[in-house]
Protein backbone atom coordinates (compact mmCIF):
# COMPACT_ATOMS: atom_id res chain seq x y z
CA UNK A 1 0.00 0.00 0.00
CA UNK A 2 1.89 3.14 -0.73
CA UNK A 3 1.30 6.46 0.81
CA UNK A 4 0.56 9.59 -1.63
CA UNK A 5 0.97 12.36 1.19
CA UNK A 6 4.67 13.30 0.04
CA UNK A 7 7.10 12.49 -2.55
CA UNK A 8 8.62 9.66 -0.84
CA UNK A 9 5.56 7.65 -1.89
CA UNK A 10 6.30 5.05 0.40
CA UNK A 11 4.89 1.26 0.20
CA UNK A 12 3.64 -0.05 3.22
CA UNK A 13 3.01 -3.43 4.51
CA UNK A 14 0.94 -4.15 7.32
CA UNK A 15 1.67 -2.39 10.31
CA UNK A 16 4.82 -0.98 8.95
CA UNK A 17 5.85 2.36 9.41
CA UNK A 18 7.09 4.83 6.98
CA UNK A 19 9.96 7.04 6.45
CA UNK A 20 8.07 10.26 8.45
CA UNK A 21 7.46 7.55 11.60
CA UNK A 22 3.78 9.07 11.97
CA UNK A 23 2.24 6.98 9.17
CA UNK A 24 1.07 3.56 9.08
CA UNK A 25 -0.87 1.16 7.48
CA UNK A 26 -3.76 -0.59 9.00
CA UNK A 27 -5.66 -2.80 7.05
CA UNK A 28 -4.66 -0.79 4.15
CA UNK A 29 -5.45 2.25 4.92
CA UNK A 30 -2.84 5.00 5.28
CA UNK A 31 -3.16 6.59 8.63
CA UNK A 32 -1.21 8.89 10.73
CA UNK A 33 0.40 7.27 13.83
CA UNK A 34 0.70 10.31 15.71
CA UNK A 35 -3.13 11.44 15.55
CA UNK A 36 -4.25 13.43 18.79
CA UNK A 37 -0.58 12.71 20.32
CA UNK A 38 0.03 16.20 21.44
CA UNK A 39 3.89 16.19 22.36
CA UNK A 40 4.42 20.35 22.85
CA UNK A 41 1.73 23.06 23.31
CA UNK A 42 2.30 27.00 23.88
CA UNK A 43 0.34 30.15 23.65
CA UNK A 44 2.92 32.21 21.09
CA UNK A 45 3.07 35.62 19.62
CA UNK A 46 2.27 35.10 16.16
CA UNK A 47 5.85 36.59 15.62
CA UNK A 48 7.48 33.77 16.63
CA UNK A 49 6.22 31.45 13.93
CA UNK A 50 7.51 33.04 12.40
CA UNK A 51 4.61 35.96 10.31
CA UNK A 52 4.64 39.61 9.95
CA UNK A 53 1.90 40.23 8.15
CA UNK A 54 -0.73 37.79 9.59
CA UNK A 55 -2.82 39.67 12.35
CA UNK A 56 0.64 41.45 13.75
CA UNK A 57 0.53 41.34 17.49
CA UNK A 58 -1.82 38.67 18.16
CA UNK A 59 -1.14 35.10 19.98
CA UNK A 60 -1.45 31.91 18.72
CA UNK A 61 -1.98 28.57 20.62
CA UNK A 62 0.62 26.31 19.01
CA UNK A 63 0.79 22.91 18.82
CA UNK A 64 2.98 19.86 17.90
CA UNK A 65 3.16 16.05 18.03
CA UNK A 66 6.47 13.89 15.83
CA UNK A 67 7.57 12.73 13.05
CA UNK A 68 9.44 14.28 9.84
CA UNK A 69 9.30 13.59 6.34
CA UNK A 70 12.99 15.16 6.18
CA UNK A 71 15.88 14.45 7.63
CA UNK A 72 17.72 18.02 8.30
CA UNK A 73 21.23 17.77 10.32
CA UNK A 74 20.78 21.06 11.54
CA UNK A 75 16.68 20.62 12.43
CA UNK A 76 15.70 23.29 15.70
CA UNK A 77 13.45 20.35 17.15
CA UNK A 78 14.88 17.41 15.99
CA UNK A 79 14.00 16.07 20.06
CA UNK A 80 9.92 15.69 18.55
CA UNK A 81 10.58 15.86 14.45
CA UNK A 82 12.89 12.72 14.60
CA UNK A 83 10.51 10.90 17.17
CA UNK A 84 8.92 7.96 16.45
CA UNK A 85 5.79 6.75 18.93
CA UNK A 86 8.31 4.97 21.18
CA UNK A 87 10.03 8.31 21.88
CA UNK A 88 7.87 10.72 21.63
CA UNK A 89 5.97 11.77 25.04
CA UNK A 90 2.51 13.39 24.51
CA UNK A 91 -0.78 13.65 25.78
CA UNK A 92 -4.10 12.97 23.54
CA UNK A 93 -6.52 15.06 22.55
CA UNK A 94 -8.92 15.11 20.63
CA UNK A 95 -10.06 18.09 17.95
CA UNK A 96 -12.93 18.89 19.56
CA UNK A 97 -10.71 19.31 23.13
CA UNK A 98 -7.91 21.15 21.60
CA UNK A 99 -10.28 23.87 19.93
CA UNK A 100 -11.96 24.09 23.58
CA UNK A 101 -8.56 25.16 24.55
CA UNK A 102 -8.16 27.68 21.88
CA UNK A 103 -11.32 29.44 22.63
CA UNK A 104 -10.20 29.48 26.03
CA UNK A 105 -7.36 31.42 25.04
CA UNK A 106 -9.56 33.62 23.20
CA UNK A 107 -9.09 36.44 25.76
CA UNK A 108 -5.43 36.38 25.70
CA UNK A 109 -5.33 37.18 22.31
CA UNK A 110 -5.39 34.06 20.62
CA UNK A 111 -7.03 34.47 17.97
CA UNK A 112 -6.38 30.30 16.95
CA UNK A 113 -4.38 27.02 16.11
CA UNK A 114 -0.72 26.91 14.45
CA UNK A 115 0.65 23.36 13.74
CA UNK A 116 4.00 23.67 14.09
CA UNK A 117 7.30 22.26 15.80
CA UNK A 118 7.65 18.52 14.40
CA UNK A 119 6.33 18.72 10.87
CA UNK A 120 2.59 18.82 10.96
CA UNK A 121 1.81 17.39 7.89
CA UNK A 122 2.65 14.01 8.31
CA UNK A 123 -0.45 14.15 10.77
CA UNK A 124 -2.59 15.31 8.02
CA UNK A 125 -5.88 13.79 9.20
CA UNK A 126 -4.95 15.26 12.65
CA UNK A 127 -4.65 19.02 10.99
CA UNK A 128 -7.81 18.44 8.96
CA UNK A 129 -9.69 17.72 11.55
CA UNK A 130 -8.78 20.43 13.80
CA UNK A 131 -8.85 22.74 11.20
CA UNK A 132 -12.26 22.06 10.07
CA UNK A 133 -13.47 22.17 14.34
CA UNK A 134 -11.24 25.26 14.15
CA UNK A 135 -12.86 27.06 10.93
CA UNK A 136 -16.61 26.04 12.75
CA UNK A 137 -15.96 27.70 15.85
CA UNK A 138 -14.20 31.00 14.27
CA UNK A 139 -10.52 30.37 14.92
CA UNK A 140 -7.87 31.20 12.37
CA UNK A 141 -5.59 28.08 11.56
CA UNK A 142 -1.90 28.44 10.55
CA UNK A 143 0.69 25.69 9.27
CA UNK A 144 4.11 25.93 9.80
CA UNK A 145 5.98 23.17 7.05
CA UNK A 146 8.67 22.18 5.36
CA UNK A 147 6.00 22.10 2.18
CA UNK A 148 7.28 18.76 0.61
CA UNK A 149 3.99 17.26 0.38
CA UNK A 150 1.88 16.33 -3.08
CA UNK A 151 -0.63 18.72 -5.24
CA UNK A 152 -3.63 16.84 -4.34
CA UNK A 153 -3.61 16.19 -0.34
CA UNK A 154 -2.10 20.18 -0.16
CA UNK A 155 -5.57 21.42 -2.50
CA UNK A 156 -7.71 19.38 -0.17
CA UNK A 157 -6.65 20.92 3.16
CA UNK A 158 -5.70 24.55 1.77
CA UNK A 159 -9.60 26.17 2.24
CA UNK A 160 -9.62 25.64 6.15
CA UNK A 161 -6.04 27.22 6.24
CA UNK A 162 -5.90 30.54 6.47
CA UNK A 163 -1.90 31.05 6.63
CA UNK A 164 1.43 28.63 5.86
CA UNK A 165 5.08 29.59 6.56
CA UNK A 166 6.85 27.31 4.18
CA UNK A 167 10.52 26.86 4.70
CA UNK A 168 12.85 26.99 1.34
CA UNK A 169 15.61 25.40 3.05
CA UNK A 170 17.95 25.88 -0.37
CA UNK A 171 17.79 26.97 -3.92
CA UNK A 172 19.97 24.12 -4.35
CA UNK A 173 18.16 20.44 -5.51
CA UNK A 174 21.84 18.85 -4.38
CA UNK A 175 20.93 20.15 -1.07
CA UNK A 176 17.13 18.61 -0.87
CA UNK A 177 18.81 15.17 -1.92
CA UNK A 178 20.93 15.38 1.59
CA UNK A 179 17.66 16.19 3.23
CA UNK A 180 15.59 13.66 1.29
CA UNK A 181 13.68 16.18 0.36
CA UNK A 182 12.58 18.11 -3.19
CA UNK A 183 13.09 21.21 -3.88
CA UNK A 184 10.44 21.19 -7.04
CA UNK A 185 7.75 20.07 -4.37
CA UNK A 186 8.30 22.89 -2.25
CA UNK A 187 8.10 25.27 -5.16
CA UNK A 188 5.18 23.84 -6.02
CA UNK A 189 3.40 23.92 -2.57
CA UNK A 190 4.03 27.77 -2.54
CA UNK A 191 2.99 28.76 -5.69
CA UNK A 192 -0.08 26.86 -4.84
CA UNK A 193 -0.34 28.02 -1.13
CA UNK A 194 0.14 31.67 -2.75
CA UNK A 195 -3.07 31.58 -4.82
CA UNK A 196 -5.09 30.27 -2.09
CA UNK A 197 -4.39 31.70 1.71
CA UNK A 198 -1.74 34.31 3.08
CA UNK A 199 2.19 32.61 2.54
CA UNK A 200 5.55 33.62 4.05
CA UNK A 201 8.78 32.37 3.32
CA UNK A 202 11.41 31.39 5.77
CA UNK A 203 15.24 30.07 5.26
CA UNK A 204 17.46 29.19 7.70
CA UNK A 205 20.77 30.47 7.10
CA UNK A 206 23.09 27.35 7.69
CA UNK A 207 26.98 28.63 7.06
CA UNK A 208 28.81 26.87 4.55
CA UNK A 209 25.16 25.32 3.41
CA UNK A 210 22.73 27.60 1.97
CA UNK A 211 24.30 31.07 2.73
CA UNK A 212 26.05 32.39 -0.71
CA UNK A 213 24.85 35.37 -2.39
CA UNK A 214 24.10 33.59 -5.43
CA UNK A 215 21.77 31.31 -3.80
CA UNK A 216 19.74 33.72 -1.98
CA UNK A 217 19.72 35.87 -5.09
CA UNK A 218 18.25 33.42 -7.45
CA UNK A 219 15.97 32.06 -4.20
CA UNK A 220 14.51 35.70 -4.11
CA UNK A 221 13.73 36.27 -7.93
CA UNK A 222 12.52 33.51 -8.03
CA UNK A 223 9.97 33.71 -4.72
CA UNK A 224 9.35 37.67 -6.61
CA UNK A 225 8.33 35.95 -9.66
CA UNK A 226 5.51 34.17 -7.71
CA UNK A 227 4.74 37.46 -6.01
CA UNK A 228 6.85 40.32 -4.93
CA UNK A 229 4.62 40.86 -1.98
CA UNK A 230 5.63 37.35 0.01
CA UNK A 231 6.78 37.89 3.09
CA UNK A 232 10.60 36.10 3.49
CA UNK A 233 12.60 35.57 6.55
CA UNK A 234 16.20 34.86 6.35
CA UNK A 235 16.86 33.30 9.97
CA UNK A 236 19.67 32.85 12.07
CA UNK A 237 21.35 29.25 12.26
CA UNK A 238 22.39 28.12 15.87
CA UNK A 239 24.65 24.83 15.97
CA UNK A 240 21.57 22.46 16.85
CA UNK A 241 21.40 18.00 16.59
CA UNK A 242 24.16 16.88 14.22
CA UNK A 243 25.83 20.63 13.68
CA UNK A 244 26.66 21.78 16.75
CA UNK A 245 30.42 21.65 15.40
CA UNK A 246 29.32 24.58 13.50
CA UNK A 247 29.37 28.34 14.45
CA UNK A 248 26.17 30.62 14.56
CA UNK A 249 25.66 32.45 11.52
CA UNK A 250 27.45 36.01 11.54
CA UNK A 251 24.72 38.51 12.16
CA UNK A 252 26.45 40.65 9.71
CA UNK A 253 25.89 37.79 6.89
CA UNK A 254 22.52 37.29 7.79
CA UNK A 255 21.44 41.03 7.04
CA UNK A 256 23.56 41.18 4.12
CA UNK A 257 21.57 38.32 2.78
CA UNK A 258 18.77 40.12 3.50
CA UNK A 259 19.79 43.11 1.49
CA UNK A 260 20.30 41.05 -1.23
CA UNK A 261 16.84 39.70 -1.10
CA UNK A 262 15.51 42.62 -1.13
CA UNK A 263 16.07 43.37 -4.73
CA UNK A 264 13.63 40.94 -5.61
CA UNK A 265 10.98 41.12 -2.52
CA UNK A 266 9.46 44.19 -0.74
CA UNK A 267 9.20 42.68 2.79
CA UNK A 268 12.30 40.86 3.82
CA UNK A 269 13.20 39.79 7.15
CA UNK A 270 16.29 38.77 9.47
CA UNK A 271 15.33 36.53 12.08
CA UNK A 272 17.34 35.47 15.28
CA UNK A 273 19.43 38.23 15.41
């Protein structure tokens, strides 16, 4: 049985587990593993997730479970995205509970639900639940992903979503291979994403990886030719899981970057700095 959520199409036998570690299949059915496993939850300034020009200065209660369908060296939460359901310590809850929460929250500001941390996608039936509780009871929903995930499950979920930040980890196709990732699929998911709900950009500055000025050069135009208006943040690496042999990125580089990037894009970002 293979799975059609990503590009790794992975075939399945029973009870085996793919690649991501959050899907499975169960009498041949494709499921997600990690479905109401809640493994981090915070109340967060929309800031952090990060967007600048989705509701500025509101909160938003974010939540995450585990699993990956990448495998980046340098991830920020590898402790949840690398998880499988031995590792990973959660508690369940249902939609229908963790929208309760939300409009709990409602007078601090939250104004709904991000899915965010591990890569919230490979819980897809999770997200589309919550997001279609979410929509019912007037909450905003925001996805935070890598955006390596196929046309047709990405069309399906995009009307409850009402904002993505999709990472463009590298210009660079050579560089998706190390991450078993694509970089055509993520193009793809945010030229779609763009014609559909609010989009920002964000790419982690990794030295020595991602961070030449051709690169983020031909990353901007490109991003500009889908719309010169998407927000991008250039972010700050910090020696994280298998890099920590590697320096932060110079401040300096990071906002020359972003000067760069700004001959292509009118709202341009440095983040961590």
């Amino acid at each position: 049985m293979a799975c059609r959520l990503c590009p790794h199409h992975c075939k399945l036998d029973e009870a085996e587990i793919g690649f991501c570690r959050a899907r499975i299949n169960r009498s041949d059915v494709i499921e997600d593993l990690n479905y109401g496993v809640v493994t981090a939850i915070a109340l967060d300034p929309i800031e952090k997730k990060p967007f600048r020009h989705f509701y500025p200065g509101s909160r938003i209660l974010s939540v995450g479970s585990f699993g990956c369908n990448l495998r980046c060296s340098f991830c920020q939460n590898y402790e949840i995205s690398m998880a499988g359901r031995e590792e990973a310590h959660g508690r369940r809850m249902s939609p229908q509970g963790l929208v309760a929460n939300a409009l709990r929250l409602v007078g601090e500001g939250n104004i709904g639900l991000a899915y965010t941390y591990n890569e919230p996608l490979v819980g897809y039936e999770f997200v589309r639940d919550c997001a279609i509780e979410a929509k019912k009871n007037g909450l905003k929903n925001v996805v935070v992903t890598n955006g390596c995930f196929c046309e047709d499950p990405l069309r399906e979920i995009l009307p409850n979503i009402d904002a993505m930040n999709i990472d463009l980890k590298s210009f660079n196709q050579n560089f998706y291979k190390k991450i078993s990732g694509d970089l055509e699929t993520v193009k793809q998911s945010i030229r779609i994403t763009s014609e559909i709900c609010h989009v920002e950009v964000t790419t982690l500055i990794v030295p020595g990886q991602n961070d030449s000025e051709e690169e983020i050069r031909a990353l901007s135009q490109w991003l500009g030719s889908v719309g010169r208006t998407i927000p991008l943040h250039l972010s700050r690496f910090f020696p994280r899981y298998e890099m920590m042999d590697r320096d932060a990125t110079d401040i300096a580089q990071v906002y020359h970057l972003a000067d760069i990037a700004r001959e292509s894009l009118e709202f341009v970002y440095a983040g961590n700095c």
